[in-house]
Protein backbone atom coordinates (compact mmCIF):
# COMPACT_ATOMS: atom_id res chain seq x y z
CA UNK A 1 118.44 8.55 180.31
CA UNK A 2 121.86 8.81 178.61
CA UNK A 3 122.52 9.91 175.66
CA UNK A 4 125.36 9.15 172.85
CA UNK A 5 126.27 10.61 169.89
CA UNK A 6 128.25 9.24 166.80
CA UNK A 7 129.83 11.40 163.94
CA UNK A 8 130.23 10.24 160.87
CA UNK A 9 131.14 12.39 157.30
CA UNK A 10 130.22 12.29 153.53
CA UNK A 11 131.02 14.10 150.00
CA UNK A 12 127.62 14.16 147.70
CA UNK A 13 126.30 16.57 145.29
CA UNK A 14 122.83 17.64 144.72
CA UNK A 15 120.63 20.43 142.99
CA UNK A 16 117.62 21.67 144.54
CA UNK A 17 114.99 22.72 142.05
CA UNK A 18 111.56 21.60 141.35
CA UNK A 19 111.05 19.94 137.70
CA UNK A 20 107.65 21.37 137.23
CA UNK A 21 109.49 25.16 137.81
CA UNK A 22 111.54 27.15 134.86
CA UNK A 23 115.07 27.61 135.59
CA UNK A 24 114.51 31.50 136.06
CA UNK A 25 111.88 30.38 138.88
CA UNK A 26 114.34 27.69 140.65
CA UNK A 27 116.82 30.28 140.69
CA UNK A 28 114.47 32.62 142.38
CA UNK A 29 113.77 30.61 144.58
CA UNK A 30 116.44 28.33 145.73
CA UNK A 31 119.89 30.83 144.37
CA UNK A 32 122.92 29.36 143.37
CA UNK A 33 121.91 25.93 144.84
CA UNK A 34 119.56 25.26 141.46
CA UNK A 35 122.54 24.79 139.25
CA UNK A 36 121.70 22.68 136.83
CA UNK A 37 125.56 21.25 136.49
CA UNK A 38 124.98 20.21 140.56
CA UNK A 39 126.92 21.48 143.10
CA UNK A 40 128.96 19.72 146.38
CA UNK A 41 129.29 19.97 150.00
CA UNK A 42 131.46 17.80 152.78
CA UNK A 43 128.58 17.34 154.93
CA UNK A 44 129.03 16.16 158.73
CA UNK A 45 126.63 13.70 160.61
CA UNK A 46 125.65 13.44 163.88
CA UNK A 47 123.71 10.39 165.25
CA UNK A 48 122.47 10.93 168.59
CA UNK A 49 120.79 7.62 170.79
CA UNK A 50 118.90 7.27 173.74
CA UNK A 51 118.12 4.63 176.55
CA UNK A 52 119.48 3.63 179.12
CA UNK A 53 123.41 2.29 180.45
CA UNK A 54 123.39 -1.58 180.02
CA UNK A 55 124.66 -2.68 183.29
CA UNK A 56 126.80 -5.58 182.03
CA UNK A 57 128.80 -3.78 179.69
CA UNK A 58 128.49 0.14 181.07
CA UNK A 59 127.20 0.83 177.38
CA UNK A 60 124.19 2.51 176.32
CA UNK A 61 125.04 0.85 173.07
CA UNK A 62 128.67 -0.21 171.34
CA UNK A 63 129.79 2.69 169.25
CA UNK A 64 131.22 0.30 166.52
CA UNK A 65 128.28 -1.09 166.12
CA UNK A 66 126.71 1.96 165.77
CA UNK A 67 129.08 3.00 163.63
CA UNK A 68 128.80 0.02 161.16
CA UNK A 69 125.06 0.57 160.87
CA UNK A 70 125.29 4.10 160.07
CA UNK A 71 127.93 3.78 157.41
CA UNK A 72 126.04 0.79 155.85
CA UNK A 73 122.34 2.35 156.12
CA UNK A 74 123.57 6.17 155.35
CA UNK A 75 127.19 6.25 153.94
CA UNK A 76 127.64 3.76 151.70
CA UNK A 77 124.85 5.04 150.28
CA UNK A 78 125.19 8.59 149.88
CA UNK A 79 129.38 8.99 150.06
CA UNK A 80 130.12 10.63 146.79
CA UNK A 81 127.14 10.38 145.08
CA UNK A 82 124.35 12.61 143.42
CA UNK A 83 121.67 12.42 146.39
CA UNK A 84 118.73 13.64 143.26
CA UNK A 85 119.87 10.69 141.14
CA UNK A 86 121.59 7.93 142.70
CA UNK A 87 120.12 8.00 146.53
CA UNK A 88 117.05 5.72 146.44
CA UNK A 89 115.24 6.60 149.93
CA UNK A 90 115.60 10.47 148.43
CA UNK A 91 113.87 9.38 145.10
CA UNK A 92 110.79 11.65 144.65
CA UNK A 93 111.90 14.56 147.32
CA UNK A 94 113.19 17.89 147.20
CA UNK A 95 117.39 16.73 148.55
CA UNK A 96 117.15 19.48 150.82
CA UNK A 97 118.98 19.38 154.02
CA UNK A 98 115.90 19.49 155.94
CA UNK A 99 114.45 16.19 153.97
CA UNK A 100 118.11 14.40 154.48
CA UNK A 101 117.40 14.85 157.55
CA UNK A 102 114.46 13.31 157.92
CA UNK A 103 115.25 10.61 155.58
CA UNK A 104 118.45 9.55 157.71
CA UNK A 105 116.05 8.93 160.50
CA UNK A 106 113.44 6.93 158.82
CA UNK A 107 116.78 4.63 157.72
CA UNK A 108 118.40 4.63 160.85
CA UNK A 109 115.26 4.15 163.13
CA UNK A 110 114.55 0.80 162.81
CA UNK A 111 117.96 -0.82 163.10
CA UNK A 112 119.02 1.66 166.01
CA UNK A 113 116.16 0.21 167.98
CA UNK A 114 117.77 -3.71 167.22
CA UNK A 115 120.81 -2.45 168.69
CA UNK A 116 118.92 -1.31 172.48
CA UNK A 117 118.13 1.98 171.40
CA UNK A 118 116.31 4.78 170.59
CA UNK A 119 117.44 7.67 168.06
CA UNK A 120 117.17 11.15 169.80
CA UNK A 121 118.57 13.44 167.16
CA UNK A 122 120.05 13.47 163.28
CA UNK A 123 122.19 16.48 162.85
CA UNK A 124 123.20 17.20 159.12
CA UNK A 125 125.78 20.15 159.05
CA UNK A 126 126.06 21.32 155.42
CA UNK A 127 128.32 23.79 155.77
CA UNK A 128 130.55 26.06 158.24
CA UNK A 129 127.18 28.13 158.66
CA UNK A 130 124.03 26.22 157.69
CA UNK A 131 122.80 22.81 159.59
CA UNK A 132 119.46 20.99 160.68
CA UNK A 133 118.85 18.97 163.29
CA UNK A 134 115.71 16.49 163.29
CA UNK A 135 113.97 15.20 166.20
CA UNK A 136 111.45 12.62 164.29
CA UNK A 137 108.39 15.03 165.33
């Protein structure tokens, strides 16, 4: 089994907070990142695949193409956007990084498996110190 991982990178802002909460309980729980004015990160992805080398072209699977499906699936999506507002597979949800996460996979799942392949791991790093990394358990 081989294994191959893409990177790929995005702007967006968010809020965590629930709407049922008051703002003095959202800030209790979730600090600084329940601004109500939104806040920003530059957040790094990771897309890692699975299967096995394709013996024609010495590929697991083309890296452009991989490439292409993430940034039309993921990025184009998310790139400098509000994830609570203008994101429409994070409609409903809490935009932690944790639920990105997840989400990313449910997008990326079925078209990574048309190209040959099989996602192993999404990898959202939010900042210098804080990232997740989903397995689809």
């Amino acid at each position: 089994m081989i294994y191959i991982t893409r990177k790929e990178r995005f702007n967006a802002a968010h809020r965590l907070f629930r709407p049922e909460w008051s703002d003095e309980k959202n800030r209790e729980v979730f600090g600084k990142c329940s601004n109500p004015l939104w806040h920003g990160h530059n957040y790094t992805l990771y897309v890692t695949v699975k299967g096995a080398v394709n013996p024609e072209t010495g590929f697991l699977i083309n890296l452009s193409h991989l490439s292409e499906i993430i940034n039309q699936v993921i990025i184009e999506k998310v790139d400098h956007r509000n994830l609570n507002l203008e994101v429409d597979f994070m409609k409903g949800q809490l935009v932690s990084t944790e639920n990105l996460a997840k989400a990313f996979w449910e997008q990326l799942k079925p078209p990574v498996r048309d190209l040959g392949a099989e996602l192993h791991c999404i990898k959202v790093i939010e900042t210098e110190n804080n990232y997740v990394e989903y397995f689809g358990y």
